[in-house]
N, C-alpha and C. Protein backbone atom coordinates (compact mmCIF):
# COMPACT_ATOMS: atom_id res chain seq x y z
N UNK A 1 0.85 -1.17 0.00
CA UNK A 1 0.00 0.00 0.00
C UNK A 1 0.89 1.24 0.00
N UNK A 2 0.21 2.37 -0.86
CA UNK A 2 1.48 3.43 -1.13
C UNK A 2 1.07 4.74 0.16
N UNK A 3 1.73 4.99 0.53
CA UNK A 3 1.22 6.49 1.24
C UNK A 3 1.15 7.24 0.39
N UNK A 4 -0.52 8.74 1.29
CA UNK A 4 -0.51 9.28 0.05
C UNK A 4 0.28 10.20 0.54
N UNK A 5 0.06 11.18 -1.03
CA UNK A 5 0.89 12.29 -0.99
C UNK A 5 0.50 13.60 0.04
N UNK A 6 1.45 14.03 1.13
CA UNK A 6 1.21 15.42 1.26
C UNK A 6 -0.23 16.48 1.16
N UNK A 7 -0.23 16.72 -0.21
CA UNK A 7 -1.16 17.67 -1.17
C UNK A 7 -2.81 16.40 -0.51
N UNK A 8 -2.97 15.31 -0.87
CA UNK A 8 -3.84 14.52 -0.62
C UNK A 8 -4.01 14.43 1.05
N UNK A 9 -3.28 14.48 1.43
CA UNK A 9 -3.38 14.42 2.84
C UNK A 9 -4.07 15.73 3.51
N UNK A 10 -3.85 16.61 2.92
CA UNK A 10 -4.10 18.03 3.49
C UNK A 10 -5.75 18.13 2.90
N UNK A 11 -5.75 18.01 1.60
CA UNK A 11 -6.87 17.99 0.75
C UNK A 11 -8.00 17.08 1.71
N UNK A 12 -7.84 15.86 2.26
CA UNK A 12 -8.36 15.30 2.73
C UNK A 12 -9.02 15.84 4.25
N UNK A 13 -8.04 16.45 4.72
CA UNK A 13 -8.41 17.14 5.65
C UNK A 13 -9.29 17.98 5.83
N UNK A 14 -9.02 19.00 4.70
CA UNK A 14 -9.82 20.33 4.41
C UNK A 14 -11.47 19.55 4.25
N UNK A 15 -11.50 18.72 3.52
CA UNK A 15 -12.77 17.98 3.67
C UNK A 15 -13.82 17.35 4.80
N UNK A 16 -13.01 17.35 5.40
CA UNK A 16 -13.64 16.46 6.48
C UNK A 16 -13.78 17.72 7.37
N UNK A 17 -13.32 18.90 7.27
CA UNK A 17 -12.63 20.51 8.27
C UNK A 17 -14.37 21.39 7.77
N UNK A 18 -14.42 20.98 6.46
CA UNK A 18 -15.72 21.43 5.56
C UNK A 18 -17.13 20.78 6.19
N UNK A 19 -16.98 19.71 6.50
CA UNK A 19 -18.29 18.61 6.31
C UNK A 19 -18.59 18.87 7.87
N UNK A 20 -17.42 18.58 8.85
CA UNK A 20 -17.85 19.04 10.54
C UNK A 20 -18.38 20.42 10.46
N UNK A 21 -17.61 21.72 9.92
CA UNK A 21 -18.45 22.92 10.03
C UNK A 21 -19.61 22.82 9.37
N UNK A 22 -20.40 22.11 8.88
CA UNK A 22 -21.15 22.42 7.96
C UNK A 22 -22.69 22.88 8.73
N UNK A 23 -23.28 23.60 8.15
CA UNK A 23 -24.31 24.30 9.33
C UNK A 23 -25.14 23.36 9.16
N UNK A 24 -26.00 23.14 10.93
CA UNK A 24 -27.23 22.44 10.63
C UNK A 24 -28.51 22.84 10.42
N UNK A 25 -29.57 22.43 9.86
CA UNK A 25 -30.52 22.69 9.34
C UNK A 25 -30.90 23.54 10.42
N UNK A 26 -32.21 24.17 9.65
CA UNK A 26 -33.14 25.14 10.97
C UNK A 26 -34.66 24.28 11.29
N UNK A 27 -34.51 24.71 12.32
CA UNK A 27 -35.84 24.63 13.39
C UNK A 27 -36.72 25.12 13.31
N UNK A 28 -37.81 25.39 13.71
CA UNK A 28 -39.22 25.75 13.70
C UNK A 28 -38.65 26.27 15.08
N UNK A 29 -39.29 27.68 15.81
CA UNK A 29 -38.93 27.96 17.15
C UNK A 29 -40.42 27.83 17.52
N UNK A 30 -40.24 26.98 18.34
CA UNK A 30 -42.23 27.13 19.68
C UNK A 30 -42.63 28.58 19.57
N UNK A 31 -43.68 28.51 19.53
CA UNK A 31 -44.79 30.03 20.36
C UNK A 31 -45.23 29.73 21.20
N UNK A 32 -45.16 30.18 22.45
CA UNK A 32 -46.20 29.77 23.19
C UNK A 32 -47.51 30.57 23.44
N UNK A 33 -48.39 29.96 23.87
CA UNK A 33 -50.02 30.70 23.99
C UNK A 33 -49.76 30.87 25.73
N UNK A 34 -49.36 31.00 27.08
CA UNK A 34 -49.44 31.38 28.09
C UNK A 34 -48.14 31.66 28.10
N UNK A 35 -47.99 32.67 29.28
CA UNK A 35 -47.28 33.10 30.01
C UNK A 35 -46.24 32.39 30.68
N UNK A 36 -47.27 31.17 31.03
CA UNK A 36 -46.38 29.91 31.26
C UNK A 36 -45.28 29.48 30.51
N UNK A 37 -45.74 29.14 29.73
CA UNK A 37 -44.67 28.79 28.16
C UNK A 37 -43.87 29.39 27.94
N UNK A 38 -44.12 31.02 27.90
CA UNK A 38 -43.63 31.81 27.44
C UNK A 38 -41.90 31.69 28.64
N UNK A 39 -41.87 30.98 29.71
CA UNK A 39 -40.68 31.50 30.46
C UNK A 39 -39.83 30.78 29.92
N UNK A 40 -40.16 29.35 29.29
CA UNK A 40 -38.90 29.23 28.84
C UNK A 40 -38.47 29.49 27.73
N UNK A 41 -39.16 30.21 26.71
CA UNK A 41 -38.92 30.64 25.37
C UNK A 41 -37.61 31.79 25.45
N UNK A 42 -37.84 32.57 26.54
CA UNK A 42 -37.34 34.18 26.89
C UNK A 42 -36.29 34.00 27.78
N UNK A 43 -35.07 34.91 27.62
CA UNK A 43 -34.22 35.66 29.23
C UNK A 43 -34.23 37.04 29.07
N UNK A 44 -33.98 36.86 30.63
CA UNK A 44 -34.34 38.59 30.65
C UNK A 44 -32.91 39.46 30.05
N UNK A 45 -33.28 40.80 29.52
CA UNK A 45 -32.40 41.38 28.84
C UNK A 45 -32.33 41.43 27.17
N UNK A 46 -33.34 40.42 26.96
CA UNK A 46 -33.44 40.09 25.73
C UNK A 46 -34.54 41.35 24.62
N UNK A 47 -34.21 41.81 23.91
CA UNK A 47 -34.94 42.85 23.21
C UNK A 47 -36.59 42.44 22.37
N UNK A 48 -37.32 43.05 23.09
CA UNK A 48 -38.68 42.59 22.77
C UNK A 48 -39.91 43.62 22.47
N UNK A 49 -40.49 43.32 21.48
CA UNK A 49 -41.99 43.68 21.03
C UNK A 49 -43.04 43.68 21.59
N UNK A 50 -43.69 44.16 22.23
CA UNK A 50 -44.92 43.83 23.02
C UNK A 50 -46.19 44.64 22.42
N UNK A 51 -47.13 43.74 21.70
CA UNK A 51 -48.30 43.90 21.00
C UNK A 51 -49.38 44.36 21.83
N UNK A 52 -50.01 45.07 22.57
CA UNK A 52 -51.04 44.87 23.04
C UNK A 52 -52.34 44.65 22.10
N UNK A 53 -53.74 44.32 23.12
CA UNK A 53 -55.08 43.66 22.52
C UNK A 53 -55.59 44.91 22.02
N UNK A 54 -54.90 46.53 21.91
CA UNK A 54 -55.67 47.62 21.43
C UNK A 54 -54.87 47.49 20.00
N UNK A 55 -53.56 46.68 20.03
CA UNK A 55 -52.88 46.73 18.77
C UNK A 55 -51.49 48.31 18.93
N UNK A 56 -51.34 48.52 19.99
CA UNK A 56 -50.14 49.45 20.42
C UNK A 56 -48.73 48.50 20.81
N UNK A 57 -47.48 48.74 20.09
CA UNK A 57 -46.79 48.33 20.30
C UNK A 57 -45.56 48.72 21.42
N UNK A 58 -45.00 48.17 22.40
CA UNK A 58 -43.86 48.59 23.07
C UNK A 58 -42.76 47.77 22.53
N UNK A 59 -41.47 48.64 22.67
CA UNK A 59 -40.16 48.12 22.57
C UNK A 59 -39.54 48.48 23.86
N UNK A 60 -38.87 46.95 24.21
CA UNK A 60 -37.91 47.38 25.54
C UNK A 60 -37.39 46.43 26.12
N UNK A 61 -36.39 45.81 27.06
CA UNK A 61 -36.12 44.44 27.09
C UNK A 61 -36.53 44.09 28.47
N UNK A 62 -36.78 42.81 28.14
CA UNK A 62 -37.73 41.80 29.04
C UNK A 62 -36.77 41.83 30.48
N UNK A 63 -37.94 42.24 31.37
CA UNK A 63 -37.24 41.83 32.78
C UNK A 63 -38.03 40.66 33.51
N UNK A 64 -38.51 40.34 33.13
CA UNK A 64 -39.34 38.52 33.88
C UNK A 64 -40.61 38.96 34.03
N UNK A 65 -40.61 37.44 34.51
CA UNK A 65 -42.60 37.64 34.53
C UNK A 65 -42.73 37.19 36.09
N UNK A 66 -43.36 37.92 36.63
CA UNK A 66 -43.82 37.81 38.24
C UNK A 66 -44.83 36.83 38.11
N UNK A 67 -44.70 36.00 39.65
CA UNK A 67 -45.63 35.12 39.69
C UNK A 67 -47.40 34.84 39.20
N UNK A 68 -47.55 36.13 39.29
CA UNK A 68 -48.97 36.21 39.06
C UNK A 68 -49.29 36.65 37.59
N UNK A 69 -47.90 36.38 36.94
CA UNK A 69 -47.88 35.90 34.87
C UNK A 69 -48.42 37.32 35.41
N UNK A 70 -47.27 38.43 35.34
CA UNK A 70 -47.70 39.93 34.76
C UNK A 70 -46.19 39.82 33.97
N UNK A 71 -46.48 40.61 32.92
CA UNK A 71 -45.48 40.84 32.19
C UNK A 71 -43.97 42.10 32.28
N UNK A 72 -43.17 42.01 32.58
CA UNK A 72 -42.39 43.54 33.05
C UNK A 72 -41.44 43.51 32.16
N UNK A 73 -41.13 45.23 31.44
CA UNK A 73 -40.77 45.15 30.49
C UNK A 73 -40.37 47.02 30.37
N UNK A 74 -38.87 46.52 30.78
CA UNK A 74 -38.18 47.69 30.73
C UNK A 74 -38.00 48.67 29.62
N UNK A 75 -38.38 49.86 29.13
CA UNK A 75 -38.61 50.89 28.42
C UNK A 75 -37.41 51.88 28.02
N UNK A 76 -36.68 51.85 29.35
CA UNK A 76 -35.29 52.98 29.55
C UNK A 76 -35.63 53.66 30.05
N UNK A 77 -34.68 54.62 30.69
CA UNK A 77 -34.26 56.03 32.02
C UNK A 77 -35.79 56.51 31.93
N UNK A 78 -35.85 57.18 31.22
CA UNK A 78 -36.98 58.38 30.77
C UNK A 78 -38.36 58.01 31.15
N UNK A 79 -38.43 56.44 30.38
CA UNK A 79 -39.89 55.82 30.17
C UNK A 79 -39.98 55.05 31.19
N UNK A 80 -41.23 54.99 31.97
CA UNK A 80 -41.62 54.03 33.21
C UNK A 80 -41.55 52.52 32.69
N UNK A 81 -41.21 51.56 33.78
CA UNK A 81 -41.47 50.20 33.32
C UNK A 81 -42.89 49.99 32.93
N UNK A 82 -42.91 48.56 32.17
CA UNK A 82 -44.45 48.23 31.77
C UNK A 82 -44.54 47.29 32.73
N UNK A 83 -45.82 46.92 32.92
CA UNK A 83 -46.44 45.90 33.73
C UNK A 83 -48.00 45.65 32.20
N UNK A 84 -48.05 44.27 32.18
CA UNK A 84 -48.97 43.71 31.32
C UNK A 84 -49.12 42.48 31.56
N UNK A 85 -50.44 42.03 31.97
CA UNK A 85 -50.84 41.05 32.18
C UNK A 85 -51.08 40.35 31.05
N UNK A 86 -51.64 39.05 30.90
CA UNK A 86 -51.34 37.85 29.88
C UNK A 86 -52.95 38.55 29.09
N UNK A 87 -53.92 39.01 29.97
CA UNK A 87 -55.07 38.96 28.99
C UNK A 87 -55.05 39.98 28.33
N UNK A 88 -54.27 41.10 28.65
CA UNK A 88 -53.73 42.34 27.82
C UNK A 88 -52.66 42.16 26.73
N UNK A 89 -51.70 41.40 27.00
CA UNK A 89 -50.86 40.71 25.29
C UNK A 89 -51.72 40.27 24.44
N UNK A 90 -51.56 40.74 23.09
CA UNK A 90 -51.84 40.09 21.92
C UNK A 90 -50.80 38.87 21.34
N UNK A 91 -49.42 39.66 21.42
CA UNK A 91 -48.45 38.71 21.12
C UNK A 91 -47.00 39.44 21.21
N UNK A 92 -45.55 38.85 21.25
CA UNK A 92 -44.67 39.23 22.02
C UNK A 92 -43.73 38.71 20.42
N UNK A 93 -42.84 39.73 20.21
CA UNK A 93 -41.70 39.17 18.91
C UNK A 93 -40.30 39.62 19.69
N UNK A 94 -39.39 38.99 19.84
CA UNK A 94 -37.84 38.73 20.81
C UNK A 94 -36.92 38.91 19.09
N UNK A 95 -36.17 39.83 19.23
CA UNK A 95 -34.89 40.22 18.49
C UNK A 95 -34.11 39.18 19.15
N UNK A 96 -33.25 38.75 18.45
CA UNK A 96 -32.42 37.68 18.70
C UNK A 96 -31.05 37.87 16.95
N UNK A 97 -30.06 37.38 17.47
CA UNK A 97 -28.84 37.71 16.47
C UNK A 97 -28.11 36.58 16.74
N UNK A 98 -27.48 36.05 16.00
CA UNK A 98 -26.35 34.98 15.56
C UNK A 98 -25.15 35.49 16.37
N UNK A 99 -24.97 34.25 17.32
CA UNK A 99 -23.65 34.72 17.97
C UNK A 99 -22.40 34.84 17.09
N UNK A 100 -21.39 35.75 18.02
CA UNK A 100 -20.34 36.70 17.28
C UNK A 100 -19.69 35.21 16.81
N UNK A 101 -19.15 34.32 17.50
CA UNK A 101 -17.74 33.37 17.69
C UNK A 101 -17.92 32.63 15.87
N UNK A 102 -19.17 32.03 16.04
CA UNK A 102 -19.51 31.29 14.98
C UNK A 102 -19.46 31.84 13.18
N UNK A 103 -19.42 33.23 13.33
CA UNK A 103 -19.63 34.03 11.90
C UNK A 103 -17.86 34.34 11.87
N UNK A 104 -17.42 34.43 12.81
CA UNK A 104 -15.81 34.51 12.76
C UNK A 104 -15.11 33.48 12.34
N UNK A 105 -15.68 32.12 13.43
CA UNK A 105 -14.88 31.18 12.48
C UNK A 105 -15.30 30.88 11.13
N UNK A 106 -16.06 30.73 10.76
CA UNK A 106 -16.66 30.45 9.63
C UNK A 106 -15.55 31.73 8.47
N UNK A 107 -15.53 32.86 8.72
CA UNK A 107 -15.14 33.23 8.12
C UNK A 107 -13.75 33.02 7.97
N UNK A 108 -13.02 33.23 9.16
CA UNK A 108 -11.18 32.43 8.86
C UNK A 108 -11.11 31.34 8.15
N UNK A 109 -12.40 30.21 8.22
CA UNK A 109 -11.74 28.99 7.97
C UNK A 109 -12.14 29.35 6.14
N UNK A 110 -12.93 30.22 5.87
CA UNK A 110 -13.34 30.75 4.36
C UNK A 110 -12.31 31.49 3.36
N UNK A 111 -11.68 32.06 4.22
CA UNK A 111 -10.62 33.07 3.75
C UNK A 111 -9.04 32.21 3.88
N UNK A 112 -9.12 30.96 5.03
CA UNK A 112 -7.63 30.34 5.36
C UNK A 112 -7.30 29.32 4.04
N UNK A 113 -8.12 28.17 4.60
CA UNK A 113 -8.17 26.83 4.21
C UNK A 113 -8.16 27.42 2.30
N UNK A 114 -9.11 27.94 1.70
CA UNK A 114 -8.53 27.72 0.17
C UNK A 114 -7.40 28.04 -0.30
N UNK A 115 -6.69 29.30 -0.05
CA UNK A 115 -5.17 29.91 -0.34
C UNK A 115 -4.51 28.93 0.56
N UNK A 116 -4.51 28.41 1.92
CA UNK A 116 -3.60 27.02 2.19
C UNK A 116 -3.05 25.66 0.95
N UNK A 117 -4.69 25.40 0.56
CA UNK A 117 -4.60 24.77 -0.12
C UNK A 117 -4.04 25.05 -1.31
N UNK A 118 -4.21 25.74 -2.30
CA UNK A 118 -4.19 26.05 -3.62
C UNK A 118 -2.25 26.53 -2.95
N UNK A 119 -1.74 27.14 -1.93
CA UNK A 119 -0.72 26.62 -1.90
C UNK A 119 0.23 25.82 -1.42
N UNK A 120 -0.83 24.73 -1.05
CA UNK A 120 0.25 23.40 -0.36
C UNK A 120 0.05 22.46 -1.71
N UNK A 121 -0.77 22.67 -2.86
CA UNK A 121 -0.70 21.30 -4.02
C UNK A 121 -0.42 22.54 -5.27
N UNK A 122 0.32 23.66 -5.09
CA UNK A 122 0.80 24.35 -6.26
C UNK A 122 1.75 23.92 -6.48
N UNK A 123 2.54 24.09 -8.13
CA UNK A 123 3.99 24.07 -7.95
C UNK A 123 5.07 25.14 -7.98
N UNK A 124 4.57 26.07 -7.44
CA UNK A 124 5.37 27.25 -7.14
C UNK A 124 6.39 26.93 -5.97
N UNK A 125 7.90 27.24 -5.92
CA UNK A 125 8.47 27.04 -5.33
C UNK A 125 8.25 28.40 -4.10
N UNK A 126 7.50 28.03 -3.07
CA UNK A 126 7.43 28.55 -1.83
C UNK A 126 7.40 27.98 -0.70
N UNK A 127 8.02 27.89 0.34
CA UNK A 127 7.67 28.18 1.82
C UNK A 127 6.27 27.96 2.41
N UNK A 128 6.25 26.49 3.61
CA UNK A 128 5.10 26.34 4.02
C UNK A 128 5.02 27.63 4.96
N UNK A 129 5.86 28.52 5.03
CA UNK A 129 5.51 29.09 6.16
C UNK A 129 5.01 30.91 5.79
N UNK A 130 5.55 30.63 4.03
CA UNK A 130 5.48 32.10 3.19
C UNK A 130 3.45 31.51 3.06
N UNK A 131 3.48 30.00 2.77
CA UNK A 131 2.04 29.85 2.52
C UNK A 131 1.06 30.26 4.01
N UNK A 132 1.39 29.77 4.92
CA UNK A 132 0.87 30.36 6.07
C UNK A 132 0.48 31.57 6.59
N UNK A 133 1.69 32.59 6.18
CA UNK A 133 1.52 33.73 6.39
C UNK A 133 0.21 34.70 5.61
N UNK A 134 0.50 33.81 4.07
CA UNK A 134 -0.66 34.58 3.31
C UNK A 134 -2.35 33.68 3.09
N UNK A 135 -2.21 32.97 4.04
CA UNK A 135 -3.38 32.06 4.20
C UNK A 135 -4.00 32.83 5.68
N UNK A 136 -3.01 33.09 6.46
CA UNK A 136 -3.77 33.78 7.80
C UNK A 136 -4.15 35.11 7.38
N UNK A 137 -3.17 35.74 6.35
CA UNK A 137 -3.82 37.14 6.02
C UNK A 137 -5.45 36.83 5.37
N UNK A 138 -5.57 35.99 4.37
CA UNK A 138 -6.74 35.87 4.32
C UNK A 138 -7.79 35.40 4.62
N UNK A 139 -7.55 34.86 5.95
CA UNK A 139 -8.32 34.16 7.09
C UNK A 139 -8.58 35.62 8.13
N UNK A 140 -7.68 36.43 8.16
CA UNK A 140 -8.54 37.30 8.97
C UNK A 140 -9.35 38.58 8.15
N UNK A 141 -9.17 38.42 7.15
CA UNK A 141 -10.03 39.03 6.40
C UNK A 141 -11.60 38.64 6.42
N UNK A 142 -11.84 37.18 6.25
CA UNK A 142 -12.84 36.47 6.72
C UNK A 142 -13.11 36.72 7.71
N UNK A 143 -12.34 36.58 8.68
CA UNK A 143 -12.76 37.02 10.25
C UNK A 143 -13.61 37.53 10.29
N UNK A 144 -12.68 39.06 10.22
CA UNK A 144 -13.51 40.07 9.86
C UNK A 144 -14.73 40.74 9.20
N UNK A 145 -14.63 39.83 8.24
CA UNK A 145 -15.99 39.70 7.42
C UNK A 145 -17.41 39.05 8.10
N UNK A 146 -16.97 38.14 8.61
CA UNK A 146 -17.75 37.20 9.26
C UNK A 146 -18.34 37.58 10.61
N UNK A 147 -17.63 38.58 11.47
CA UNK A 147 -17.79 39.57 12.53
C UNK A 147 -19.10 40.14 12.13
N UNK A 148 -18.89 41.20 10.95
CA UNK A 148 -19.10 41.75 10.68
C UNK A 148 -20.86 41.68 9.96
N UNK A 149 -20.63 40.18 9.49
CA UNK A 149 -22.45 40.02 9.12
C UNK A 149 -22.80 39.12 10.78
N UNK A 150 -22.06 38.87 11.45
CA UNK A 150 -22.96 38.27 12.69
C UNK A 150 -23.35 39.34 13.35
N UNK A 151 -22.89 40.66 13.69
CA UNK A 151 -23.36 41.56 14.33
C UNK A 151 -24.58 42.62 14.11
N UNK A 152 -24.32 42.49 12.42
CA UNK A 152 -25.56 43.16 11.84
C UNK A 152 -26.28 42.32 11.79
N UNK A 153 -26.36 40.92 11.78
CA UNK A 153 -27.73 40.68 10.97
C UNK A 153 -28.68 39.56 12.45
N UNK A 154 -29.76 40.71 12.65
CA UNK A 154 -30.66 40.29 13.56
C UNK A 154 -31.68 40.10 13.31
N UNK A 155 -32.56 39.16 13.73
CA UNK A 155 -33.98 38.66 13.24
C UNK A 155 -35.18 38.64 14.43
N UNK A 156 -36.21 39.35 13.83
CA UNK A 156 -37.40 39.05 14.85
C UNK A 156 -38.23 37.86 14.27
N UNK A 157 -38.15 37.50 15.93
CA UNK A 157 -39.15 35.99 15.68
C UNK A 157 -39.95 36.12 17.19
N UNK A 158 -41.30 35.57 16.56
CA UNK A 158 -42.76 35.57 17.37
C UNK A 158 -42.82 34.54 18.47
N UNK A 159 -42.38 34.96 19.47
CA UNK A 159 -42.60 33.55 20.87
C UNK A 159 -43.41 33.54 21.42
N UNK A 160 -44.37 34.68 21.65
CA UNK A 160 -46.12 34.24 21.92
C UNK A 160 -46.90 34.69 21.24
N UNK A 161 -48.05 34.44 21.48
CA UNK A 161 -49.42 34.42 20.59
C UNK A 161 -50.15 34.33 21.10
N UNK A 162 -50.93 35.50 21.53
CA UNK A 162 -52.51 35.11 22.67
C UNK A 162 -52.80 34.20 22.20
N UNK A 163 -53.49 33.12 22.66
CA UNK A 163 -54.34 32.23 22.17
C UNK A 163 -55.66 32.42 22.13
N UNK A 164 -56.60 32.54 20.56
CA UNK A 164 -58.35 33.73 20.61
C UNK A 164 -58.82 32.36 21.79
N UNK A 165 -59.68 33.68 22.38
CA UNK A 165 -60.69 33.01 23.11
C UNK A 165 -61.58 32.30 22.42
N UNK A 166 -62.39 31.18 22.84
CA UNK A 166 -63.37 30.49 22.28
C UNK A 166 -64.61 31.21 22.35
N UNK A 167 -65.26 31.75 20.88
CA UNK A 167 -66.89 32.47 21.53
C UNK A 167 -67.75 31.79 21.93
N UNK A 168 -68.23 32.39 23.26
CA UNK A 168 -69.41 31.58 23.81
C UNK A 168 -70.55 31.74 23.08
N UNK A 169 -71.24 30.18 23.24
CA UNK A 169 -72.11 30.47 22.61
C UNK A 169 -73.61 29.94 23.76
N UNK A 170 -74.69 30.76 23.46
CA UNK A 170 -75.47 30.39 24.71
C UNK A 170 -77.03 30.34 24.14
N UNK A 171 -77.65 29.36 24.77
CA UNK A 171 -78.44 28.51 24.93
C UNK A 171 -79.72 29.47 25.74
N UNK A 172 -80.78 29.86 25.32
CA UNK A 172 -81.46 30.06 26.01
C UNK A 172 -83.03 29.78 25.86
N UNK A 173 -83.85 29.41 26.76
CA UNK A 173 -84.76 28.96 26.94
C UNK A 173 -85.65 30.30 27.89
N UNK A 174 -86.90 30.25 27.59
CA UNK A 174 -87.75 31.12 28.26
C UNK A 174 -89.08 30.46 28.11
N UNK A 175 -90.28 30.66 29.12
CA UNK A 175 -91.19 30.68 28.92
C UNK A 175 -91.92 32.07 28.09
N UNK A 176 -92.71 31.68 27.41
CA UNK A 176 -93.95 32.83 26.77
C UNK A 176 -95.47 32.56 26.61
N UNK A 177 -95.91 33.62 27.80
CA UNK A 177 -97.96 33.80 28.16
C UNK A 177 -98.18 34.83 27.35
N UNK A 178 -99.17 34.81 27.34
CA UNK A 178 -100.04 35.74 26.47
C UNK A 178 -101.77 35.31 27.07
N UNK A 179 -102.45 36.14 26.74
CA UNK A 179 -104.07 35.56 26.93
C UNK A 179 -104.69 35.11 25.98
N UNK A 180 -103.94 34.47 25.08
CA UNK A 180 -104.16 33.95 23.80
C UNK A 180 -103.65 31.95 24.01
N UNK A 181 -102.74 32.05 24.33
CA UNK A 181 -102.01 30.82 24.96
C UNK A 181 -100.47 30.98 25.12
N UNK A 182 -99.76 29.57 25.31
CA UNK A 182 -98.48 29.71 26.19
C UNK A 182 -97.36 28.89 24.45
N UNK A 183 -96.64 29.67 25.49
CA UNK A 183 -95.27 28.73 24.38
C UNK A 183 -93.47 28.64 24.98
N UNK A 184 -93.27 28.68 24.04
CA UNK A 184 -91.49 28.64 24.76
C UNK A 184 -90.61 29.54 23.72
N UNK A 185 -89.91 30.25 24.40
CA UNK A 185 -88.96 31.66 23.27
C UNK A 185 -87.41 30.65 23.81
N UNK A 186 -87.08 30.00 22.02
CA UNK A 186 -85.49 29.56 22.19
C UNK A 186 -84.64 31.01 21.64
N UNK A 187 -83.91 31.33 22.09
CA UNK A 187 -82.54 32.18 21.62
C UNK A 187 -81.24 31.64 21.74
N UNK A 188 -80.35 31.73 20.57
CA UNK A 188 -78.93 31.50 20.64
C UNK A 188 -78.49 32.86 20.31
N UNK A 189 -77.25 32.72 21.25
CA UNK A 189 -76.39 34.22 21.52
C UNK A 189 -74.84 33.29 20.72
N UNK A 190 -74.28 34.37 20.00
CA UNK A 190 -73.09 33.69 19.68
C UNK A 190 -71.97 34.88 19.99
């Protein structure tokens, strides 16, 4: 059996360096319909939307929910805290962003690993270490790059959802006299 070459060895690597980073699919995130639910969806500090049932929106980040499921929800210096109970939410949307670490590496290993490669199986007479140097320059370029869309790019997503009430619907029965004769008055209320 022959050993392989160097260039194959590295190549091989970069592959398998590709296939472990490789992102995993996305999720569906829960909504929850109570307050209940809602605690473990949320931490406090986290930047949030708050819909009310008139359809008025607040922005401000979540400071917890007190036992008696009221909602508190810091505004800043100026503006008083909110207090909102569960039958006063319509529905709640949490800003949330891609942590920094992950858009960084992604980007070094974007900007490193191809100029590594293209110069560890070239035949240009260079230096693994002239190749290194200009493989990290363009690994922190990536970095940087990669910094740079994890910090901007933030997404709102919906973690509760009043849940509509069910309309009642009601049943009613009455007697009806007259001096003519008797009967019965049905009404449904919806």
């Amino acid at each position: 059996m022959t050993q392989p070459t160097p260039f194959r060895r590295r190549l091989s690597t970069a592959v398998v360096s590709v296939a472990v980073l490789w992102a995993a699919p996305a999720r569906a995130q829960p909504v929850a319909a109570t307050f209940e639910e809602l605690r473990s969806l949320i931490k406090p500090g986290e930047t949030i939307y708050v819909t009310d049932v008139g359809g008025a929106t607040s922005k401000g980040k979540f400071a917890g929910l007190s036992a008696s499921s009221q909602l508190l929800l810091e505004r800043g210096a100026s503006t008083p805290a909110l207090t909102l109970s569960e039958r006063d939410v319509n529905n709640i949307i949490v800003e949330r962003s891609d942590p920094l670490w992950n858009g960084m590496l992604i980007g070094f290993v974007s900007g490193a690993v191809p100029v590594a490669l293209i110069g560890a199986g070239g035949g240009a007479p260079v230096s693994a270490g002239e190749v290194a140097v200009v493989a990290a320059g363009y690994g922190g370029i990536g970095l940087v790059t990669g910094l740079l869309i994890d910090a901007l790019n933030k997404e709102k997503v919906a973690i509760y959802v009043h849940a509509p009430s069910r309309p009642s619907t009601r049943l009613r029965v009455s007697p009806v006299g007259s001096n003519s004769g008797a009967g019965v008055r049905v009404s449904i209320e919806f």
